[in-house]
Protein backbone atom coordinates (compact mmCIF):
# COMPACT_ATOMS: atom_id res chain seq x y z
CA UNK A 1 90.74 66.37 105.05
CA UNK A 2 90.68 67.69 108.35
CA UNK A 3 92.28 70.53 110.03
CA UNK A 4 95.09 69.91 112.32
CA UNK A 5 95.02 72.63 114.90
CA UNK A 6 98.67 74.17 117.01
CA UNK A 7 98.47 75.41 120.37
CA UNK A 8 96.05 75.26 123.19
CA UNK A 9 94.13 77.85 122.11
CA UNK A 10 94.02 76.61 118.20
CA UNK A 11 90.04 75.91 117.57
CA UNK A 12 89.82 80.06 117.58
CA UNK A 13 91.22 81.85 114.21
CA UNK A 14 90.89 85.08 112.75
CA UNK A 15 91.36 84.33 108.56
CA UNK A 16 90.68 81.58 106.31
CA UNK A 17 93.89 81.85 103.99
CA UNK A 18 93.52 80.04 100.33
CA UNK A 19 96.55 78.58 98.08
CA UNK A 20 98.58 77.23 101.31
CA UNK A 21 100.98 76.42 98.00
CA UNK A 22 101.76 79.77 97.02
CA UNK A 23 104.54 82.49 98.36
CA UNK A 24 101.67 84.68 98.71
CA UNK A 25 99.58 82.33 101.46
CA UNK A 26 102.81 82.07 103.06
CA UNK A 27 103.89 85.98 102.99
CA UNK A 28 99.79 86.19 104.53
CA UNK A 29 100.54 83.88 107.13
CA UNK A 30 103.31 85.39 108.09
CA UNK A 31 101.97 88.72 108.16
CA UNK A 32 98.76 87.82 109.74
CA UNK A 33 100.60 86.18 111.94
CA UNK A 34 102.92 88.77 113.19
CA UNK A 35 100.29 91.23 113.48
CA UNK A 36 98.44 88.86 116.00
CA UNK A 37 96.22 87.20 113.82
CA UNK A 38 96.10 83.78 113.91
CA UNK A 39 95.20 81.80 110.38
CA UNK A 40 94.14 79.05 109.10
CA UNK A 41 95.74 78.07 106.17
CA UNK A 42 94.08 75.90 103.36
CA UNK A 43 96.81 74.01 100.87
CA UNK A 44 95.84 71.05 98.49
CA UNK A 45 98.46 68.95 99.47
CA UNK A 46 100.23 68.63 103.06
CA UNK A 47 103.57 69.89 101.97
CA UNK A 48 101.68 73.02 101.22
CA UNK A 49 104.41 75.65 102.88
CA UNK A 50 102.13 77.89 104.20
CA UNK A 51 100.69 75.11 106.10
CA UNK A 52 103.97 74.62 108.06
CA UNK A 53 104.68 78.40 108.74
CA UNK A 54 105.25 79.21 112.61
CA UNK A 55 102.25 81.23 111.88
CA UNK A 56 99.81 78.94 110.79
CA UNK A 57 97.48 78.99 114.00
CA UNK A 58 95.80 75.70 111.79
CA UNK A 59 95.99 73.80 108.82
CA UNK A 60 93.98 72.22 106.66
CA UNK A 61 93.41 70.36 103.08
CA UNK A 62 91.16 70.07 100.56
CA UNK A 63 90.42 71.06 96.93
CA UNK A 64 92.23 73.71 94.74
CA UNK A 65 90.53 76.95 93.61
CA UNK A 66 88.11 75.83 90.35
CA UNK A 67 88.29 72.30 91.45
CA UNK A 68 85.25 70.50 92.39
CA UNK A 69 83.89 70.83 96.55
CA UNK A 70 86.36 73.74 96.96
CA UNK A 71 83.72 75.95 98.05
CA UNK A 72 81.90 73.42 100.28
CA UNK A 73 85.06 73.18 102.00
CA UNK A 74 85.53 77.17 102.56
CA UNK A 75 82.26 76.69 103.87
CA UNK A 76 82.81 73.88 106.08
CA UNK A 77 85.71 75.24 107.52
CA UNK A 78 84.24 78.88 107.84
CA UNK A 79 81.07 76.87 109.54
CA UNK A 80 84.12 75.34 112.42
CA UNK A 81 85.85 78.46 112.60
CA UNK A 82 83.87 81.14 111.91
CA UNK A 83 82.98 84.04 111.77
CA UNK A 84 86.28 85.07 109.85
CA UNK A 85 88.03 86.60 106.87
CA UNK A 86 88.55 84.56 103.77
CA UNK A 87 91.93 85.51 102.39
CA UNK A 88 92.70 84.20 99.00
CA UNK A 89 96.11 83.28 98.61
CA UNK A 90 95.98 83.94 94.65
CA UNK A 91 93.97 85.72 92.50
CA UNK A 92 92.21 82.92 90.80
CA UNK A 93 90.29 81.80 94.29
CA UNK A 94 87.96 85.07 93.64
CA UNK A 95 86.06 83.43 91.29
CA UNK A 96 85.30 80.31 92.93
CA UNK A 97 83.93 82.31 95.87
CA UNK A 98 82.20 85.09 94.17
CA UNK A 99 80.21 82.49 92.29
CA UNK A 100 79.04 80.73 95.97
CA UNK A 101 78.89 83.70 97.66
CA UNK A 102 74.76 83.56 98.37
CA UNK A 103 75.77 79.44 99.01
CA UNK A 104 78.21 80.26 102.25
């Protein structure tokens, strides 16, 4: 589960994007992206689309939203990359966070 980074500059990003599955990370990527942002997007699986954008500055896997470790792993990854923006790729990745929020 570790994060494959793109570019020479890659260890720096701006946003932690959740759901690398959904249209929604991807549409995030993309406009994170294009606005000169550069993400890192976290999918469950590596065929996760947003993962493979252009605009994926880095990728990484790990657990789904609900899913047991998936905040450890926002924290680990905000811990490497940090400080920056958590952007949940769907709705139900709120939860998850709101509930380790004091934790990360």
């Amino acid at each position: 589960m570790g994060v494959r980074p793109r570019g020479a500059t890659a260890g720096r990003v701006d946003a932690l994007i959740t759901e690398g599955e959904s249209r929604t990370a991807l549409a995030g990527a993309r406009a994170l992206g294009r606005a000169g942002l550069r993400p890192l997007v976290l999918g469950p699986r590596r065929d996760a689309a947003a993962l493979w954008s252009r605009f994926t500055a880095a990728r990484a896997t790990g657990p789904a939203p609900g899913a047991p470790g998936f905040a450890e792993r926002i924290g680990a990854l905000a811990a490497a990359h940090g400080p920056l923006v958590v952007h949940p790729g769907q709705e139900d990745t709120l939860d998850p966070l709101s509930a380790a929020m004091d934790a990360l």
